[in-house]
Structures are given as structure tokens and as C-alpha cells.
N, C-alpha and C. Protein backbone atom coordinates (compact mmCIF):
# COMPACT_ATOMS: atom_id res chain seq x y z
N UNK A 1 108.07 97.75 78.02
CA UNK A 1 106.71 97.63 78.48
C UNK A 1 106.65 98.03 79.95
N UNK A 2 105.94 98.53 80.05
CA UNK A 2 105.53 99.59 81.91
C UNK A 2 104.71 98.26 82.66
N UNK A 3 105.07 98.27 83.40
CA UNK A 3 104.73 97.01 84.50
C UNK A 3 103.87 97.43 85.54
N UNK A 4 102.69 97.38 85.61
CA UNK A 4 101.83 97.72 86.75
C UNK A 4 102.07 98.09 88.02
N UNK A 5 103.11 96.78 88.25
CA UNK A 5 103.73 96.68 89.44
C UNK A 5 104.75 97.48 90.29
N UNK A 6 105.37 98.16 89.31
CA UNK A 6 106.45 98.99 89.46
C UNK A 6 105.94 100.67 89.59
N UNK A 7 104.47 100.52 89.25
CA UNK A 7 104.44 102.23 89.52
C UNK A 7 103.67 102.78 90.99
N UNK A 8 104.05 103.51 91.29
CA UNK A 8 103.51 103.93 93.17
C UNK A 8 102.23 103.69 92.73
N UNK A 9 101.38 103.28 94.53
CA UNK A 9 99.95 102.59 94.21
C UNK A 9 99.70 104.49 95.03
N UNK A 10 98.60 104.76 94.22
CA UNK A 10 97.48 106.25 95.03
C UNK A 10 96.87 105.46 96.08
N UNK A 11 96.89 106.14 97.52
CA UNK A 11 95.75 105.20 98.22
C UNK A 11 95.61 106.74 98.91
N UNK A 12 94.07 106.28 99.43
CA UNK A 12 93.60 107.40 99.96
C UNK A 12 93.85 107.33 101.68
N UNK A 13 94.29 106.27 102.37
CA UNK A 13 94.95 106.34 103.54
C UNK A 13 95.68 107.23 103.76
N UNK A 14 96.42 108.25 102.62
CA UNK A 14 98.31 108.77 102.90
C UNK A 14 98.02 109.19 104.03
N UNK A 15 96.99 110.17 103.99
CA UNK A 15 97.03 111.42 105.42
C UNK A 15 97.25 110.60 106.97
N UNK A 16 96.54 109.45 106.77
CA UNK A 16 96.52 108.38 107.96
C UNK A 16 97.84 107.85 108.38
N UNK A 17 98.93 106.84 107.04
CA UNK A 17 100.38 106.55 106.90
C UNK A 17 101.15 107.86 107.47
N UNK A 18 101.03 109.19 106.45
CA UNK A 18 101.57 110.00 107.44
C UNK A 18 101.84 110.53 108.73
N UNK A 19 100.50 110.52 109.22
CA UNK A 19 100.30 110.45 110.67
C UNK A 19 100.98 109.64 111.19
N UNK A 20 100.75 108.35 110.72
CA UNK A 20 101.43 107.31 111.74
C UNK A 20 102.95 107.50 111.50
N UNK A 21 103.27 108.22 110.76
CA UNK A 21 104.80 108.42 110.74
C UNK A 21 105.41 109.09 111.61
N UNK A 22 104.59 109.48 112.16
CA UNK A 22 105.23 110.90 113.65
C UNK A 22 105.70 110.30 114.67
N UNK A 23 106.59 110.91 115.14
CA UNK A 23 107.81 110.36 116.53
C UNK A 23 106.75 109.69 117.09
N UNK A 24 105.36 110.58 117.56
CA UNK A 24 104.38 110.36 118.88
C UNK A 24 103.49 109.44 118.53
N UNK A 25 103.91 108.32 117.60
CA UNK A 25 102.98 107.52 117.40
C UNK A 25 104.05 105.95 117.10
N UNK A 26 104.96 106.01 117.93
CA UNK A 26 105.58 104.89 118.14
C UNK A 26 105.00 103.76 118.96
N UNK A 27 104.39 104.66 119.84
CA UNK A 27 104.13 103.49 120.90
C UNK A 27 102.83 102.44 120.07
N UNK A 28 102.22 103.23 118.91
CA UNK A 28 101.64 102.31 118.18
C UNK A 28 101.95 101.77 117.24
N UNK A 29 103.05 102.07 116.39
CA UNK A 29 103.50 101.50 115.34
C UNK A 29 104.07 100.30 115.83
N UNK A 30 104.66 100.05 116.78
CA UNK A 30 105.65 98.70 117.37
C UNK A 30 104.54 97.53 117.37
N UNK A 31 103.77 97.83 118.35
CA UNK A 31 102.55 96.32 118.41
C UNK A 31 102.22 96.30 117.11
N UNK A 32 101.35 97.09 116.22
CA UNK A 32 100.60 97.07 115.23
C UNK A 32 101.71 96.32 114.12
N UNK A 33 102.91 96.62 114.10
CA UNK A 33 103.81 96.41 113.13
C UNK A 33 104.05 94.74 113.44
N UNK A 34 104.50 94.45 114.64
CA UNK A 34 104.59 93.16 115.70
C UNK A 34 103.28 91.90 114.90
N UNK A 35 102.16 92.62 115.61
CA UNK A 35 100.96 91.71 115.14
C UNK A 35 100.27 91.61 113.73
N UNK A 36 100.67 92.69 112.81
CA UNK A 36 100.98 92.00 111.44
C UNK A 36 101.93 91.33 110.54
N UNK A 37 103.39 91.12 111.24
CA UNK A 37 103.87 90.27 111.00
C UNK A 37 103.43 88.70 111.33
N UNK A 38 103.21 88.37 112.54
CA UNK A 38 102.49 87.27 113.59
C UNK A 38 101.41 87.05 112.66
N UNK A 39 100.89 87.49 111.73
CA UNK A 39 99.32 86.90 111.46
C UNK A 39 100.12 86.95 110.00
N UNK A 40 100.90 87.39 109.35
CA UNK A 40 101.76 87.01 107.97
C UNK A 40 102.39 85.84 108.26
N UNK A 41 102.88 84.70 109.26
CA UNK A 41 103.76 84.21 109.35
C UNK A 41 102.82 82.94 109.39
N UNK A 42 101.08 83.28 110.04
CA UNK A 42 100.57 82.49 110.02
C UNK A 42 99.06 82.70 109.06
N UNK A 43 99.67 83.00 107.87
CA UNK A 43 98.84 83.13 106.55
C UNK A 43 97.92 82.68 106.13
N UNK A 44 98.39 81.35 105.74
CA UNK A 44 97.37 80.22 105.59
C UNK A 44 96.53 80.10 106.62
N UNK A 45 96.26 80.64 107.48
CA UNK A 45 94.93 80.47 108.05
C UNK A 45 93.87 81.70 107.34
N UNK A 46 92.56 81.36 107.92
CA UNK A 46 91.59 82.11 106.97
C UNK A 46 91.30 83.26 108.23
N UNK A 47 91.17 84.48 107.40
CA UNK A 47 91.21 85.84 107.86
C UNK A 47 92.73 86.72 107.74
N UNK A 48 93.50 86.20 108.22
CA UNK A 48 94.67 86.04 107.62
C UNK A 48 95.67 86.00 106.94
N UNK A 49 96.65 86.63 106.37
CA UNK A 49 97.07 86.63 104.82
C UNK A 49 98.66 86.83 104.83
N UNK A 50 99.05 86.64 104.18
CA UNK A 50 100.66 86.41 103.50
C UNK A 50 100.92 88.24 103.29
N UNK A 51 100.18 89.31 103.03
CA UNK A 51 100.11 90.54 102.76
C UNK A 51 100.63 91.14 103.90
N UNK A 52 99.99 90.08 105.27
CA UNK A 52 100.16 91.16 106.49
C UNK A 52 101.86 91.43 106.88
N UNK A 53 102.52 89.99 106.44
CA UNK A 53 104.24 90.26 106.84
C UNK A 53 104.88 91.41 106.33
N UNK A 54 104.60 91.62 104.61
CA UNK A 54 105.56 92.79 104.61
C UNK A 54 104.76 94.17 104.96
N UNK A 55 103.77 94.25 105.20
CA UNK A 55 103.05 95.74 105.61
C UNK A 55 103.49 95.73 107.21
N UNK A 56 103.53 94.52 107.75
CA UNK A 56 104.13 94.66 108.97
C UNK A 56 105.42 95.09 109.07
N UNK A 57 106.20 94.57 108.37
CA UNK A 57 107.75 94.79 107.85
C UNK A 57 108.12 96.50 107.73
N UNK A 58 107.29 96.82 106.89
CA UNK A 58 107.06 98.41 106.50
C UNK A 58 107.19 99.36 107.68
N UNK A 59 105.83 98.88 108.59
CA UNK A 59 105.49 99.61 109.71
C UNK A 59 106.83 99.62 110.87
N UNK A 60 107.16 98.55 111.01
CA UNK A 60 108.41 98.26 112.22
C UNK A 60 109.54 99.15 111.20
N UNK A 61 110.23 98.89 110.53
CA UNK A 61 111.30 99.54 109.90
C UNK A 61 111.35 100.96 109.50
N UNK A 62 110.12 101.44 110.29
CA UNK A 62 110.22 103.43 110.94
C UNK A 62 111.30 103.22 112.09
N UNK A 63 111.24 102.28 113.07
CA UNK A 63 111.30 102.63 114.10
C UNK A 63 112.41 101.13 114.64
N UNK A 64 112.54 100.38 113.77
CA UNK A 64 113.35 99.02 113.90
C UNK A 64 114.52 99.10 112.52
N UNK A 65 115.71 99.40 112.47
CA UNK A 65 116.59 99.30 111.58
C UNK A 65 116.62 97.92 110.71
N UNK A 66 116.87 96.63 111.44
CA UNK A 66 116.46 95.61 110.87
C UNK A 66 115.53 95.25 110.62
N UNK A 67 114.59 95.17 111.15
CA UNK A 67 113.21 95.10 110.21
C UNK A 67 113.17 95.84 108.86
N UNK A 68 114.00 96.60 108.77
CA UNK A 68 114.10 97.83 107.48
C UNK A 68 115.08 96.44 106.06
N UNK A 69 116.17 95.59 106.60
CA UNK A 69 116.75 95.59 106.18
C UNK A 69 116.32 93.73 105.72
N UNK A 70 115.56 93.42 106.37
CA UNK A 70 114.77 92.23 106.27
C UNK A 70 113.39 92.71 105.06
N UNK A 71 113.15 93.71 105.09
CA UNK A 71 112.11 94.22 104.17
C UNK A 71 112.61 93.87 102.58
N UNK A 72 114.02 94.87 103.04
CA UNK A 72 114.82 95.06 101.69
C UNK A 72 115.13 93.55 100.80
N UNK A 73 115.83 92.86 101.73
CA UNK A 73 116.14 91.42 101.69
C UNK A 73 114.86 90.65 100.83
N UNK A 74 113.70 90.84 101.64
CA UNK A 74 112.67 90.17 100.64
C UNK A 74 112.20 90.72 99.14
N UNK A 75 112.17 92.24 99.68
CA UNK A 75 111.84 93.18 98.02
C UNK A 75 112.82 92.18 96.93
N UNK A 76 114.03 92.48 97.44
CA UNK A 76 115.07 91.87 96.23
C UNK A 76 114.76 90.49 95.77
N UNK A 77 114.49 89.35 97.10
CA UNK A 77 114.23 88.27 96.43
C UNK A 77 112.91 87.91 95.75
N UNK A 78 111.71 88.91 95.98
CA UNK A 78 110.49 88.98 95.00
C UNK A 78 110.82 89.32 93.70
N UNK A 79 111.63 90.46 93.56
CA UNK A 79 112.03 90.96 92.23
C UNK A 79 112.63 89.74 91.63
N UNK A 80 113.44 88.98 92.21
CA UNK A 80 114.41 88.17 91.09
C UNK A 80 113.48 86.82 90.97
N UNK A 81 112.23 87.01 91.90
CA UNK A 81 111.27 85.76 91.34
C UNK A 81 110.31 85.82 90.46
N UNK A 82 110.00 87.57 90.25
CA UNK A 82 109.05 87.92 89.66
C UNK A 82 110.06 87.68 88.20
N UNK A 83 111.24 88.11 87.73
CA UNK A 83 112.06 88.12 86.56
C UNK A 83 111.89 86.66 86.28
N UNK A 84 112.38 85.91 87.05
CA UNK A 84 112.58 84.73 86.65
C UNK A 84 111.32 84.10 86.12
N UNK A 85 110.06 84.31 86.57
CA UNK A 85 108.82 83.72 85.95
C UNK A 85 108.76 84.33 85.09
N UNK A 86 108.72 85.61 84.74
CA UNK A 86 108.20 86.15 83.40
C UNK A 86 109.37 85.92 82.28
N UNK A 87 110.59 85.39 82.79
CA UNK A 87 111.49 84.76 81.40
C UNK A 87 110.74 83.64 81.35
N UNK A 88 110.60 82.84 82.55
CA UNK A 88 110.53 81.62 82.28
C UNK A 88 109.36 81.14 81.43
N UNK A 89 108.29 81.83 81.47
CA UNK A 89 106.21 81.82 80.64
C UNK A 89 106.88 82.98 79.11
N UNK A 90 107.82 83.61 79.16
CA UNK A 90 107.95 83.88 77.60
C UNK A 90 109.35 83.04 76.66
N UNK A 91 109.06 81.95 77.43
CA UNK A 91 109.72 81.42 76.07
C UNK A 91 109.34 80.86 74.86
């Protein structure tokens, strides 16, 4: 069965993500990457969201090696939480 989750999302930003992928746009990826982690960490508040850490995560780990590897770290432990619920609701 094909899992929603697992297939690349289309967004119409790319041209924008791309951009921001360029050497000459470091000096903005660092804060921007910075202050959506900072507002992921503090989620539970309203405006706010649990979404912003790993898009922050994303953004820093162009340009931050560990941040790259802290990303990875969480991907893996979502995956083995996402497995574990869906054994655990089909039994």
C-alpha cells in the first residue's frame, strides 16, 4: 500500500527554495533557519507550531553540517514512530 507520506509534496514555492539555495543568500538562510527553530521549540504557543523546527532544521543544514545531521536523527526517529503506531492500530 503507497503511503501518502512517503511521496515528494509539489509546492509551488520551488523557484523561491531554489533561490534560497544560492551561496548569496546565506546571510539569510542562517537567521531565518535560527528563528524557525526558536518558535518550533516553543510550539505550544499559539501562532506558533511544532512544523517550524524541522523546516528550520532543513534551512540551517545548507549551510550548518549538524543541523543536517540532527534533521536526519529526527527523520529516523519519526519513521520508527510512525511504524510503530500503524503496527500497533492494526492489530
Amino acid at each position: 500500500m503507497d503511503d501518502p507520506a512517503d511521496k515528494p509534496i509539489k509546492s509551488r514555492g520551488k523557484p523561491m527554495l531554489e533561490r534560497l539555495r544560492e551561496p548569496q543568500w546565506r546571510f539569510a538562510r542562517i537567521p531565518l533557519g535560527t528563528v524557525l527553530v526558536l518558535g518550533g521549540v516553543i510550539g505550544f504557543l499559539p501562532l506558533v507550531g511544532f512544523w517550524m523546527l524541522p523546516l528550520g532544521l532543513m534551512i540551517l543544514a545548507i549551510d550548518i553540517p549538524l543541523a543536517g545531521r540532527l534533521l536526519d536523527r529526527l527523520t529516523k526517529l519519526g519513521r520508527r514512530l510512525k511504524d510503530f503506531f500503524r503496527r500497533r492500530t492494526n492489530r
